[in-house]
PDB file of N, CA and C in Angstrom:
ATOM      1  N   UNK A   1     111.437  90.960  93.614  1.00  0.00           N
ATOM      2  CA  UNK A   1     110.203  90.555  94.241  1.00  0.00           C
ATOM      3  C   UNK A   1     110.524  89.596  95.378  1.00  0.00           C
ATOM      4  N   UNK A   2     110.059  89.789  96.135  1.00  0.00           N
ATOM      5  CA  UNK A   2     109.973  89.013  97.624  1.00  0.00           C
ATOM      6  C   UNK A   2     109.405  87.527  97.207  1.00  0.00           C
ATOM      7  N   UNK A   3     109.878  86.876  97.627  1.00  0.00           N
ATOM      8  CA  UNK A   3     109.808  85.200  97.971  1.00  0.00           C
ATOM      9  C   UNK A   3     109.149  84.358  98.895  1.00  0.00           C
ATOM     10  N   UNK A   4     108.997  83.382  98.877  1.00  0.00           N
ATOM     11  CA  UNK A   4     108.917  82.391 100.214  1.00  0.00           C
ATOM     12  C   UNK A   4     110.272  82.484 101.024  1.00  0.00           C
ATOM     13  N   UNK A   5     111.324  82.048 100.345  1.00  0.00           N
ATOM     14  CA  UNK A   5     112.473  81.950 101.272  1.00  0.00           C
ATOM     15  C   UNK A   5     113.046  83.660 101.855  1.00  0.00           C
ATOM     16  N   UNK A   6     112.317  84.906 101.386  1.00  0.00           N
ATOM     17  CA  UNK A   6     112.583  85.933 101.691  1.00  0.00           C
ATOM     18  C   UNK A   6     112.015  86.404 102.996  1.00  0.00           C
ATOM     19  N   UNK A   7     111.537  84.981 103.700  1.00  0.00           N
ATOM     20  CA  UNK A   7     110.501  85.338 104.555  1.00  0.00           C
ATOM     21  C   UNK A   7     111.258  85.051 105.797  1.00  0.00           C
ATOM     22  N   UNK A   8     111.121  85.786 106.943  1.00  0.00           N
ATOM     23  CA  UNK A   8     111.617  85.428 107.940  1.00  0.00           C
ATOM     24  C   UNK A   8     111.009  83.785 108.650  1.00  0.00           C
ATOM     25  N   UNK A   9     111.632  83.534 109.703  1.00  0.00           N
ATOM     26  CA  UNK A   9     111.506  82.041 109.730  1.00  0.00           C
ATOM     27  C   UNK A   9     109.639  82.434 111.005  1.00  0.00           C
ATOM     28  N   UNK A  10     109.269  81.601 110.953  1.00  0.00           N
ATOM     29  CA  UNK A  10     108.339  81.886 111.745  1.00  0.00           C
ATOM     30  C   UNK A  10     106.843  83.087 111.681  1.00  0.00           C
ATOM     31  N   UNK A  11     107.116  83.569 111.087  1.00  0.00           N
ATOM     32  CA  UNK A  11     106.142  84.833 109.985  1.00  0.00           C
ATOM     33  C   UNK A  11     105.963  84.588 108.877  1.00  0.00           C
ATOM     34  N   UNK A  12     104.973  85.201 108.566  1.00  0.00           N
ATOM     35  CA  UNK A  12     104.324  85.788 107.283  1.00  0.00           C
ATOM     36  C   UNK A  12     104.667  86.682 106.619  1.00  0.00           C
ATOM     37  N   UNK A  13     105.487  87.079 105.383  1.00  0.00           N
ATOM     38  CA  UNK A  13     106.184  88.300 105.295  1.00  0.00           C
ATOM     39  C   UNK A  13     104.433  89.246 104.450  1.00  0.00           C
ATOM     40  N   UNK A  14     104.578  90.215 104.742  1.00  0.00           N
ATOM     41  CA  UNK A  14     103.489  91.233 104.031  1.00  0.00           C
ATOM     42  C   UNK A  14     104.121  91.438 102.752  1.00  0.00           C
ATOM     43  N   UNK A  15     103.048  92.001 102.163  1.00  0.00           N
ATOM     44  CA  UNK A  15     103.313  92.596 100.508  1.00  0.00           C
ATOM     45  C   UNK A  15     103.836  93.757 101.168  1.00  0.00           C
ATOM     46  N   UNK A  16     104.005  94.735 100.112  1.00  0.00           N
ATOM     47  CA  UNK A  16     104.699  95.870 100.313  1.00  0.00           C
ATOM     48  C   UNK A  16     104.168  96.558  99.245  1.00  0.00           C
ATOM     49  N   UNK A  17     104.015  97.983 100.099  1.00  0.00           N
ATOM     50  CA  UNK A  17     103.155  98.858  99.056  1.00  0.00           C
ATOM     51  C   UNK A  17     103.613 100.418  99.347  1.00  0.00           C
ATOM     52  N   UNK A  18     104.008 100.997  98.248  1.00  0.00           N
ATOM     53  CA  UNK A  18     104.491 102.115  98.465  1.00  0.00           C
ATOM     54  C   UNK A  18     103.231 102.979  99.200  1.00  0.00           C
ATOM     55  N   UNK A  19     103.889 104.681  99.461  1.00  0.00           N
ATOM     56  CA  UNK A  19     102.658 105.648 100.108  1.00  0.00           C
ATOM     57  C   UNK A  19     102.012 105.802  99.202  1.00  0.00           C
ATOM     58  N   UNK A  20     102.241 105.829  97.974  1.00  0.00           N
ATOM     59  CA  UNK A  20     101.511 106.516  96.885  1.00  0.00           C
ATOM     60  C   UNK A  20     100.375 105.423  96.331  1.00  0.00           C
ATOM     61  N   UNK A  21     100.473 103.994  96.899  1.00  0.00           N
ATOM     62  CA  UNK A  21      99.306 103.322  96.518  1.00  0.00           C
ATOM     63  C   UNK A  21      99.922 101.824  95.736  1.00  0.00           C
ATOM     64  N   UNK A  22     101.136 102.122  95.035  1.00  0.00           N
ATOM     65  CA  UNK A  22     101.880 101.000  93.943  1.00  0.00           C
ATOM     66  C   UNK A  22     102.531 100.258  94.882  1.00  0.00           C
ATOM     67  N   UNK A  23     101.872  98.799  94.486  1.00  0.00           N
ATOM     68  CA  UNK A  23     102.865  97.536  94.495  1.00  0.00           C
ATOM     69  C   UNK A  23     104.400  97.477  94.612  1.00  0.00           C
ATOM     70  N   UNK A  24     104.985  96.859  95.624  1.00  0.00           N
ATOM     71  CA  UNK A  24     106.584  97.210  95.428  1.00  0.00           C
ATOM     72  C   UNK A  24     107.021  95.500  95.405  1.00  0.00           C
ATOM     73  N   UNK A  25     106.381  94.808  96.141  1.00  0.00           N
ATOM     74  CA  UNK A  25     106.555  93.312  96.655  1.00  0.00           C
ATOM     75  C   UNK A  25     104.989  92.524  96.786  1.00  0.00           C
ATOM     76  N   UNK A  26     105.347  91.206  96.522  1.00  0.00           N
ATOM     77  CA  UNK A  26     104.214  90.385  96.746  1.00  0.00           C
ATOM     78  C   UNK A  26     105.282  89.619  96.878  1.00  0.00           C
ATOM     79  N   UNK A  27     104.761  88.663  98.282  1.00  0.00           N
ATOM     80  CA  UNK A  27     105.487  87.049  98.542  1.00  0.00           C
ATOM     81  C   UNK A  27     104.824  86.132  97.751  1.00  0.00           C
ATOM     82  N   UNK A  28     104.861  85.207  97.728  1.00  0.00           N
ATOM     83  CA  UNK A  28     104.383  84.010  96.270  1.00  0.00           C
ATOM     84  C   UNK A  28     102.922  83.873  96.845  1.00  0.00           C
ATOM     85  N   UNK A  29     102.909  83.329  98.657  1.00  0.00           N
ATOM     86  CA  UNK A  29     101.003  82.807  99.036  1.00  0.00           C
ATOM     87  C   UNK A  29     100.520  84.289  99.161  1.00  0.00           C
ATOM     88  N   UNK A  30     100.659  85.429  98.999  1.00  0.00           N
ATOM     89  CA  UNK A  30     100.038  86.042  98.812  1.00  0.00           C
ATOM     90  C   UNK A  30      99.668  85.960  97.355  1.00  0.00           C
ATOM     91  N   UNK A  31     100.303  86.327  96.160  1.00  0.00           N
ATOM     92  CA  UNK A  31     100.313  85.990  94.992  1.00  0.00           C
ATOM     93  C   UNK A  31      99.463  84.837  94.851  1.00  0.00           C
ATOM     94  N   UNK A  32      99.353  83.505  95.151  1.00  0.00           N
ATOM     95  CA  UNK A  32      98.524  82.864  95.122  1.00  0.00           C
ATOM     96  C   UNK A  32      97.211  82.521  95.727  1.00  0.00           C
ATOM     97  N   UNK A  33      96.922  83.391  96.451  1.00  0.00           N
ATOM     98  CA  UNK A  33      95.733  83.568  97.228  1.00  0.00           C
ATOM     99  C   UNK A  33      94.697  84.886  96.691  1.00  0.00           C
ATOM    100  N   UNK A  34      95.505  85.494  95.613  1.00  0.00           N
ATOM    101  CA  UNK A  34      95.324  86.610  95.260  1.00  0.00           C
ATOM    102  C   UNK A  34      94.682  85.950  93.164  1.00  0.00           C
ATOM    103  N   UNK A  35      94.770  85.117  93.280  1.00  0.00           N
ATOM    104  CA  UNK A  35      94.565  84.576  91.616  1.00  0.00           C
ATOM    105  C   UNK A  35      95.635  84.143  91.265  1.00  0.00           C
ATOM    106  N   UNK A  36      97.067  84.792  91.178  1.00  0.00           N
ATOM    107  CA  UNK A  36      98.245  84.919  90.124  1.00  0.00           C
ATOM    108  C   UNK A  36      99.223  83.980  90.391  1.00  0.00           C
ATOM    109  N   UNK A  37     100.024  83.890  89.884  1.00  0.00           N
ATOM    110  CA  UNK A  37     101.192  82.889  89.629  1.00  0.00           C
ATOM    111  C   UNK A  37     101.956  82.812  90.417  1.00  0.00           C
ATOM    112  N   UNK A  38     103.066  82.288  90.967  1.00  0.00           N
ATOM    113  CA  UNK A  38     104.321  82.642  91.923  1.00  0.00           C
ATOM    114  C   UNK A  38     104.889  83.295  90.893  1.00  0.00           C
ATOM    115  N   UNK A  39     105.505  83.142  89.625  1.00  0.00           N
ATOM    116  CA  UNK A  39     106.392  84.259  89.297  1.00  0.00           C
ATOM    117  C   UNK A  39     106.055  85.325  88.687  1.00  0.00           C
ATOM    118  N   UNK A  40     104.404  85.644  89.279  1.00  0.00           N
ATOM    119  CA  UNK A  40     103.615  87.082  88.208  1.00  0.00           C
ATOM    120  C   UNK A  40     104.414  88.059  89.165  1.00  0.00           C
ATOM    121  N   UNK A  41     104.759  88.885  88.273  1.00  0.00           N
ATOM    122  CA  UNK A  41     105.587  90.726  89.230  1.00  0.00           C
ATOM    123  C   UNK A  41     104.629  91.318  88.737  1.00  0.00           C
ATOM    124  N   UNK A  42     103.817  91.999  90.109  1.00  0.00           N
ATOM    125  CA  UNK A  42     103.073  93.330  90.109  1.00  0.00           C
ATOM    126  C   UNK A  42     103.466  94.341  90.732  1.00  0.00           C
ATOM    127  N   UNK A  43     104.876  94.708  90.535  1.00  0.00           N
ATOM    128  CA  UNK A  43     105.452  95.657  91.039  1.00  0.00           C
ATOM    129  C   UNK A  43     105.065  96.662  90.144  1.00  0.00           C
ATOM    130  N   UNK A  44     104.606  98.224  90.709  1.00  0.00           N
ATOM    131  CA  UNK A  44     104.260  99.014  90.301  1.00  0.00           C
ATOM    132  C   UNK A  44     102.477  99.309  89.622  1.00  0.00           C
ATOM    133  N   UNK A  45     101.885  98.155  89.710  1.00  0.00           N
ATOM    134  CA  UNK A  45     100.705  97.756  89.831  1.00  0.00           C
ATOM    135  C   UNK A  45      99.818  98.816  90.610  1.00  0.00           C
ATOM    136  N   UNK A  46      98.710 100.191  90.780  1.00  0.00           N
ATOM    137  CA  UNK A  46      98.291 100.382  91.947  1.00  0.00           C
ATOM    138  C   UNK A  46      97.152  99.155  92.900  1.00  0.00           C
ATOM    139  N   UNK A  47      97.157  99.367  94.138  1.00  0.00           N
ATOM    140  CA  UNK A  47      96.148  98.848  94.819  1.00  0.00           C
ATOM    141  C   UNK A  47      95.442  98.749  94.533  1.00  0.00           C
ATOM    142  N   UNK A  48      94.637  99.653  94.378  1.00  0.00           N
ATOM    143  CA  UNK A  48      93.162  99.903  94.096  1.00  0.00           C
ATOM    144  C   UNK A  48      93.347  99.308  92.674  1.00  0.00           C
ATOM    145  N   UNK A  49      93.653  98.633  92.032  1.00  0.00           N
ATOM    146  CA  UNK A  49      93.163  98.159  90.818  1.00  0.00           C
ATOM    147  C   UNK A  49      92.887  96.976  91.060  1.00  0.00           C
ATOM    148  N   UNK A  50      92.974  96.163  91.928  1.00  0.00           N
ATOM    149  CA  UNK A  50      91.714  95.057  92.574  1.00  0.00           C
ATOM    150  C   UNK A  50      90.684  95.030  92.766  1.00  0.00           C
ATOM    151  N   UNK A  51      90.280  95.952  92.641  1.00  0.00           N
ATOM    152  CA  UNK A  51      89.015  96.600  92.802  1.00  0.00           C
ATOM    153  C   UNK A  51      88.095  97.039  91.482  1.00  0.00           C
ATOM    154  N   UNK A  52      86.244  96.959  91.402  1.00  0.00           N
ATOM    155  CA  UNK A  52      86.770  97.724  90.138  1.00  0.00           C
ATOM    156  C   UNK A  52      86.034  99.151  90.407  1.00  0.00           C
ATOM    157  N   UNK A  53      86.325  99.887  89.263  1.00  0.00           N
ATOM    158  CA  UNK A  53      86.548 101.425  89.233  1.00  0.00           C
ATOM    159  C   UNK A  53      85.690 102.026  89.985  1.00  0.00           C
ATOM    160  N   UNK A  54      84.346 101.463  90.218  1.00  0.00           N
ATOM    161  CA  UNK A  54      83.385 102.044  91.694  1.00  0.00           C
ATOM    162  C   UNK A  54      83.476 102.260  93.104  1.00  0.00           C
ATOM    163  N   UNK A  55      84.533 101.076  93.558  1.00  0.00           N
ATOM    164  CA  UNK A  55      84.737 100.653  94.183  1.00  0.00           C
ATOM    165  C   UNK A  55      86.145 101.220  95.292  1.00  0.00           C
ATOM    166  N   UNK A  56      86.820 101.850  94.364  1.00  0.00           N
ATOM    167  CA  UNK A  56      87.926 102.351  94.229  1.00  0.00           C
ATOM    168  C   UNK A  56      88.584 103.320  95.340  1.00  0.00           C
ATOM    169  N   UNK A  57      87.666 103.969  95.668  1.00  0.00           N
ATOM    170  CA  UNK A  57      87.611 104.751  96.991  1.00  0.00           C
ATOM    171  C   UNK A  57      87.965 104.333  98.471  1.00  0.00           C
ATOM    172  N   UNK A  58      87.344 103.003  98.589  1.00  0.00           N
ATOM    173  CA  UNK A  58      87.380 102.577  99.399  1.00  0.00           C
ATOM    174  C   UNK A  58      88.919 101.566  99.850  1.00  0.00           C
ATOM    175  N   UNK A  59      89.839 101.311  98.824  1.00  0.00           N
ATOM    176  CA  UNK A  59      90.848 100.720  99.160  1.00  0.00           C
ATOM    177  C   UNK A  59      91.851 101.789  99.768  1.00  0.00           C
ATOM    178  N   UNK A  60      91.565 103.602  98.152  1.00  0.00           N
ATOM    179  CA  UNK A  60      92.319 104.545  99.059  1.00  0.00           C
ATOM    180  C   UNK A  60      92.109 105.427 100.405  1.00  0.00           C
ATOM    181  N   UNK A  61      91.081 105.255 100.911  1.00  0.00           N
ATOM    182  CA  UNK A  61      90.531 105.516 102.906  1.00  0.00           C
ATOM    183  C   UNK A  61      91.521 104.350 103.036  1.00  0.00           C
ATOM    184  N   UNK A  62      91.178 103.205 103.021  1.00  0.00           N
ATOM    185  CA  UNK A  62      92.238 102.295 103.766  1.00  0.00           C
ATOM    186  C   UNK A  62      93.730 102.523 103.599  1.00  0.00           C
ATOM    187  N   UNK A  63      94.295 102.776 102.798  1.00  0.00           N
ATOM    188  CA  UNK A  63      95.706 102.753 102.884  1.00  0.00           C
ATOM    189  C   UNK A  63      95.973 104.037 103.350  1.00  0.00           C
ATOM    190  N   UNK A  64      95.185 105.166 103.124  1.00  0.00           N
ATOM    191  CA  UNK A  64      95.280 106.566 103.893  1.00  0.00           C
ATOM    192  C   UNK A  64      95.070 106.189 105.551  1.00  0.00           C
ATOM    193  N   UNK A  65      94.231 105.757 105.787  1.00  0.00           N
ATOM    194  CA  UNK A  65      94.358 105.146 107.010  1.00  0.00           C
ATOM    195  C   UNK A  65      95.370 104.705 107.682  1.00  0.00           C
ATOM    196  N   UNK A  66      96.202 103.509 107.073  1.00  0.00           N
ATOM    197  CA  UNK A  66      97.141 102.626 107.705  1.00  0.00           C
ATOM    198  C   UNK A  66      98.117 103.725 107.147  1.00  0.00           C
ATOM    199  N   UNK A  67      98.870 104.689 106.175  1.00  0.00           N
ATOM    200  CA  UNK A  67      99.568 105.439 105.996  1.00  0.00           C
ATOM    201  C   UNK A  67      99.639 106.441 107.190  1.00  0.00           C
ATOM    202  N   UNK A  68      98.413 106.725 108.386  1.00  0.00           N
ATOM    203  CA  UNK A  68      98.753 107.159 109.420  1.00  0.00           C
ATOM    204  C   UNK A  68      98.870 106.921 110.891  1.00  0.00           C
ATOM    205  N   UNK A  69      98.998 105.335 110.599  1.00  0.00           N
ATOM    206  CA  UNK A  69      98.876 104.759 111.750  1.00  0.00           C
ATOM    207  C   UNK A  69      97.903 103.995 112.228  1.00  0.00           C
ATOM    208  N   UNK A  70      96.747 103.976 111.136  1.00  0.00           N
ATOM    209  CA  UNK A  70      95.564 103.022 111.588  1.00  0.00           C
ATOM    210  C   UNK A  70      95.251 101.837 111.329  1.00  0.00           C
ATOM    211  N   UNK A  71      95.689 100.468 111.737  1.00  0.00           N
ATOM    212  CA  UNK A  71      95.677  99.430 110.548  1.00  0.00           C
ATOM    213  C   UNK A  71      94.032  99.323 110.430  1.00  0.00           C
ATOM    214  N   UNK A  72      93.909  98.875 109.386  1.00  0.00           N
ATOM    215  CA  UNK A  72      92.485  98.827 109.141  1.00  0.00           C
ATOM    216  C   UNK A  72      92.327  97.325 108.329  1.00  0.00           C
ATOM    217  N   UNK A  73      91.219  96.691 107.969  1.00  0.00           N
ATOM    218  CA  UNK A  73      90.983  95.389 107.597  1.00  0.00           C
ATOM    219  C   UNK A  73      89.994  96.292 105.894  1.00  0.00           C
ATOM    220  N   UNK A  74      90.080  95.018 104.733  1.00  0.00           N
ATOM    221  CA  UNK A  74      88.795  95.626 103.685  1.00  0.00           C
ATOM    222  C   UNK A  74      88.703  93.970 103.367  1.00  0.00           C
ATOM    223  N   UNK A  75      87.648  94.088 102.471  1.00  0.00           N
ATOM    224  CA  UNK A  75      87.086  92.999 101.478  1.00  0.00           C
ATOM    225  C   UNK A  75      87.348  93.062 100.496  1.00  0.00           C
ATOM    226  N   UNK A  76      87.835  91.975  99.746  1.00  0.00           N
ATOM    227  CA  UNK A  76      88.213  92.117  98.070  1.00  0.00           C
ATOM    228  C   UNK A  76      87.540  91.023  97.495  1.00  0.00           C
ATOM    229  N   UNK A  77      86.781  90.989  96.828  1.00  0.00           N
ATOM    230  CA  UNK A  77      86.367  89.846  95.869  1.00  0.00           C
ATOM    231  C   UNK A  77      87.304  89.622  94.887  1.00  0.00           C
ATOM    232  N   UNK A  78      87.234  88.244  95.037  1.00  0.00           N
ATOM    233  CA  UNK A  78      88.267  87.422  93.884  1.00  0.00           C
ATOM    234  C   UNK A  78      87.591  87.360  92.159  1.00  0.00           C
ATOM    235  N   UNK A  79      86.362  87.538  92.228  1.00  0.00           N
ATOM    236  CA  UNK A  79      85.864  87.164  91.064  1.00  0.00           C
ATOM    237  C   UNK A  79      86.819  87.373  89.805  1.00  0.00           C
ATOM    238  N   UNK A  80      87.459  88.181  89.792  1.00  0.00           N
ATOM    239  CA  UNK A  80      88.528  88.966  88.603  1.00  0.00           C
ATOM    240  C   UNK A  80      89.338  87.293  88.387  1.00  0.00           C
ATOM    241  N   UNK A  81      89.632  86.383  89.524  1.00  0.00           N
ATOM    242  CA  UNK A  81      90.517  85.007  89.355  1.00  0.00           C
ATOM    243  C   UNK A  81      89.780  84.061  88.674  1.00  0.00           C
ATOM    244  N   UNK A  82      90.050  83.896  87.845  1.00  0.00           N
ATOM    245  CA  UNK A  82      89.253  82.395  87.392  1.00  0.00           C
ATOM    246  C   UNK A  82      88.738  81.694  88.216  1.00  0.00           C
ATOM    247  N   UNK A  83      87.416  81.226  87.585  1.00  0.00           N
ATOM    248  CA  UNK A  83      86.637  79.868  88.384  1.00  0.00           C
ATOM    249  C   UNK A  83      86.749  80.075  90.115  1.00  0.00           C
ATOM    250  N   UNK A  84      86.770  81.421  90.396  1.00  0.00           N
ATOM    251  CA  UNK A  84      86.885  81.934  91.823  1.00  0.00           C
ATOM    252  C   UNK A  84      85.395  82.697  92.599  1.00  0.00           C
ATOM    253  N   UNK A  85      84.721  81.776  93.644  1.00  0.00           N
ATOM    254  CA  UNK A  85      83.705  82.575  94.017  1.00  0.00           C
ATOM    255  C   UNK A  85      83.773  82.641  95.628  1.00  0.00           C
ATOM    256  N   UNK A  86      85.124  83.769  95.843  1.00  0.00           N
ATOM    257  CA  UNK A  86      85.375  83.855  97.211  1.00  0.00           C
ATOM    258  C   UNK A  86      85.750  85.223  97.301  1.00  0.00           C
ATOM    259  N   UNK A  87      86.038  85.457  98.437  1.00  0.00           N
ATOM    260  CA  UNK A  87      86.171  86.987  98.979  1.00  0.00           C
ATOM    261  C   UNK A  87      87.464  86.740  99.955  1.00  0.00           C
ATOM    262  N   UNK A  88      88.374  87.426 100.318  1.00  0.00           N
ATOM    263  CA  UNK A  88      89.070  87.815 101.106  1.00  0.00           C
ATOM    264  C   UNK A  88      89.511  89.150 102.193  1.00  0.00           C
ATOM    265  N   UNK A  89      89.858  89.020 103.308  1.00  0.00           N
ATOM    266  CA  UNK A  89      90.188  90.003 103.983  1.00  0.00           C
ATOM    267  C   UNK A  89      91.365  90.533 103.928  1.00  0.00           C
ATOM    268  N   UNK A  90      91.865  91.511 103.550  1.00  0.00           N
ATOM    269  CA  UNK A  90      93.220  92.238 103.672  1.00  0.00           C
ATOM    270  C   UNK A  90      93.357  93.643 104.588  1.00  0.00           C
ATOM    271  N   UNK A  91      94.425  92.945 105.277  1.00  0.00           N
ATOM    272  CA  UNK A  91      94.878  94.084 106.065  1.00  0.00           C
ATOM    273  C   UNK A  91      95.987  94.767 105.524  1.00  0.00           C
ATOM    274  N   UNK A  92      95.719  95.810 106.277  1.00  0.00           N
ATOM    275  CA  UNK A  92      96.639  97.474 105.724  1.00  0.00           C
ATOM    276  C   UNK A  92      97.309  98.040 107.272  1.00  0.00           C
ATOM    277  N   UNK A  93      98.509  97.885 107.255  1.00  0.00           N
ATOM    278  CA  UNK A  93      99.705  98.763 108.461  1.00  0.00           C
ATOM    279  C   UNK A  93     100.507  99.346 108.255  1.00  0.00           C
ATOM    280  N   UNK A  94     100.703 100.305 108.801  1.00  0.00           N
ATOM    281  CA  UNK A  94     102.025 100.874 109.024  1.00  0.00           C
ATOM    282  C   UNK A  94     103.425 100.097 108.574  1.00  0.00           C
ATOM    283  N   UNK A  95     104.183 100.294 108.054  1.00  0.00           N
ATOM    284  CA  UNK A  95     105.759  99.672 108.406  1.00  0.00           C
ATOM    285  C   UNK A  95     106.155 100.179 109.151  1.00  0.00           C
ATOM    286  N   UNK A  96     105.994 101.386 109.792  1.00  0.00           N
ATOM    287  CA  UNK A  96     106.894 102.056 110.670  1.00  0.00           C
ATOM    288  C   UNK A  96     107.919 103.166 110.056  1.00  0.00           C
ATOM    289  N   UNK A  97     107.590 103.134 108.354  1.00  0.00           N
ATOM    290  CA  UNK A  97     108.593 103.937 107.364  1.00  0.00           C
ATOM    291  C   UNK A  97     107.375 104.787 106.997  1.00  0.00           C
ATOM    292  N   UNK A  98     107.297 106.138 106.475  1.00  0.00           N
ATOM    293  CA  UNK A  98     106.517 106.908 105.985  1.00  0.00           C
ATOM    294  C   UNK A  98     105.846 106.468 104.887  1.00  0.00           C
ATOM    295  N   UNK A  99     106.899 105.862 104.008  1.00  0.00           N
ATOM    296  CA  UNK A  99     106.529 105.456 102.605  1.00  0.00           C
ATOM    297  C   UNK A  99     106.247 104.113 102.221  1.00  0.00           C
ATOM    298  N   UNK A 100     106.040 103.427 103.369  1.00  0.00           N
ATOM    299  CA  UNK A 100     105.529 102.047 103.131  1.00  0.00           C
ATOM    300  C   UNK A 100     104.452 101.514 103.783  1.00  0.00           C
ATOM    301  N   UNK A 101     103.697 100.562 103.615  1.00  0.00           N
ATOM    302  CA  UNK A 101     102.552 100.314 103.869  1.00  0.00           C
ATOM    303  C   UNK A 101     102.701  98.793 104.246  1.00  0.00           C
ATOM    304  N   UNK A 102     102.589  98.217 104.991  1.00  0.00           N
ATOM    305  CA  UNK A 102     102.274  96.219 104.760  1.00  0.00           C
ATOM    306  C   UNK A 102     100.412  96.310 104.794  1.00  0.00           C
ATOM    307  N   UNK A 103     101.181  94.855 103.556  1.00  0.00           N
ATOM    308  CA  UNK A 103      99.864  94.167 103.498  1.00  0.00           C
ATOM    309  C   UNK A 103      99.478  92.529 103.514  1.00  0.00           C
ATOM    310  N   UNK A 104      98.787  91.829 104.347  1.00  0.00           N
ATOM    311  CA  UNK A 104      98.330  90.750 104.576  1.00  0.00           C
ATOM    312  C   UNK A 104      97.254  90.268 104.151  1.00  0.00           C
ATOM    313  N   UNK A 105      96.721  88.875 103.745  1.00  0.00           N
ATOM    314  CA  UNK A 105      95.863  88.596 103.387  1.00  0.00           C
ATOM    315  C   UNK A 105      95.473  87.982 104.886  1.00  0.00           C
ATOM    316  N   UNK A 106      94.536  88.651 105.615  1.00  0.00           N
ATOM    317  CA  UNK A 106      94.071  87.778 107.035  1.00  0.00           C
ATOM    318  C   UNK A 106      93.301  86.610 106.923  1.00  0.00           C
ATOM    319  N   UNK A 107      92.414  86.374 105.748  1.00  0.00           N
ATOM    320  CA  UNK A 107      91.347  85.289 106.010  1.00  0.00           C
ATOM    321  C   UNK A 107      90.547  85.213 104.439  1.00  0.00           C
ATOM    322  N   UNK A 108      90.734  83.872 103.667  1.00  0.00           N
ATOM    323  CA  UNK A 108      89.652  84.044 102.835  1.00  0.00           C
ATOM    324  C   UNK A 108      88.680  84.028 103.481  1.00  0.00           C
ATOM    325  N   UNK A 109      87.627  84.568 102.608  1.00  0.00           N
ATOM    326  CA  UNK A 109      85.967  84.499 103.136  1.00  0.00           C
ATOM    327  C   UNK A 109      85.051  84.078 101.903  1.00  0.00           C
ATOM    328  N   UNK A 110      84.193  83.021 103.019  1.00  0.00           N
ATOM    329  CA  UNK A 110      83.614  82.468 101.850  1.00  0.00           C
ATOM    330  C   UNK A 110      82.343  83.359 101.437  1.00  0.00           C
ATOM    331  N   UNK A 111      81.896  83.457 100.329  1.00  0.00           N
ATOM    332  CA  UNK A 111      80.973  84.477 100.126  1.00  0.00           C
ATOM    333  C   UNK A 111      79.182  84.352 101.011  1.00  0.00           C
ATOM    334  N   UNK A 112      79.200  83.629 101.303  1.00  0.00           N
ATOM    335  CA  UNK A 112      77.590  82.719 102.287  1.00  0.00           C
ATOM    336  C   UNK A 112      78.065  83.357 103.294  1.00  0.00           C
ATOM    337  N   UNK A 113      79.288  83.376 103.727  1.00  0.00           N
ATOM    338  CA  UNK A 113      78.931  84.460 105.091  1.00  0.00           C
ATOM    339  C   UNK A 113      78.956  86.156 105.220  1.00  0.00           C
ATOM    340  N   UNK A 114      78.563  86.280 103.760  1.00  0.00           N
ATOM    341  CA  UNK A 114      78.117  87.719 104.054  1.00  0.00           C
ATOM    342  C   UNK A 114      79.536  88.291 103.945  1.00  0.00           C
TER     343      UNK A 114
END
């Protein structure tokens, strides 16, 4: 699992997400911006299970998306985190590899703004 110190100097390293949808990497502030621990491994985890099961559709358009070149932005509610009443933006890109995907957390959002 990817690190803080795995991070290049000056960047943000992205999660990493296979084509097929599964978790390969989380850096720790993603991990912690996300609910979980620095040393929780959700490798092999799918995406879309942040989501819940209604909802579900909409994470796989996005990564089908950025799987062809489109980065695209979604909304995830945190509620699933303890004592959490916020929302976040995550972006979805290309790596430039067929079979990989980056992912960023761009911006919590607070839930009052819609």
């Amino acid at each position: 699992m990817m690190t803080r110190d795995a991070r290049p100097e000056g960047s943000e390293a992205p999660a990493v997400i296979c084509a097929d949808g599964r978790m390969v990497a989380l850096p720790q502030d993603i991990l912690g911006t996300l609910g979980f621990a620095p040393d929780d491994d959700l490798s092999g985890l799918p995406f879309a299970s942040f989501w819940p099961l209604a909802e579900r559709e909409v994470p796989a358009r996005a990564l089908e998306r950025a799987r062809v070149g489109k980065p695209c932005q979604i909304d995830l509610d945190l509620a699933y985190a303890a004592d959490r009443d916020q929302r976040c933006r995550i972006e979805l890109s290309a790596s430039g590899r067929d079979d990989v995907i980056h992912m960023k957390v761009v911006a919590p959002r607070d839930p009052a703004s819609g």
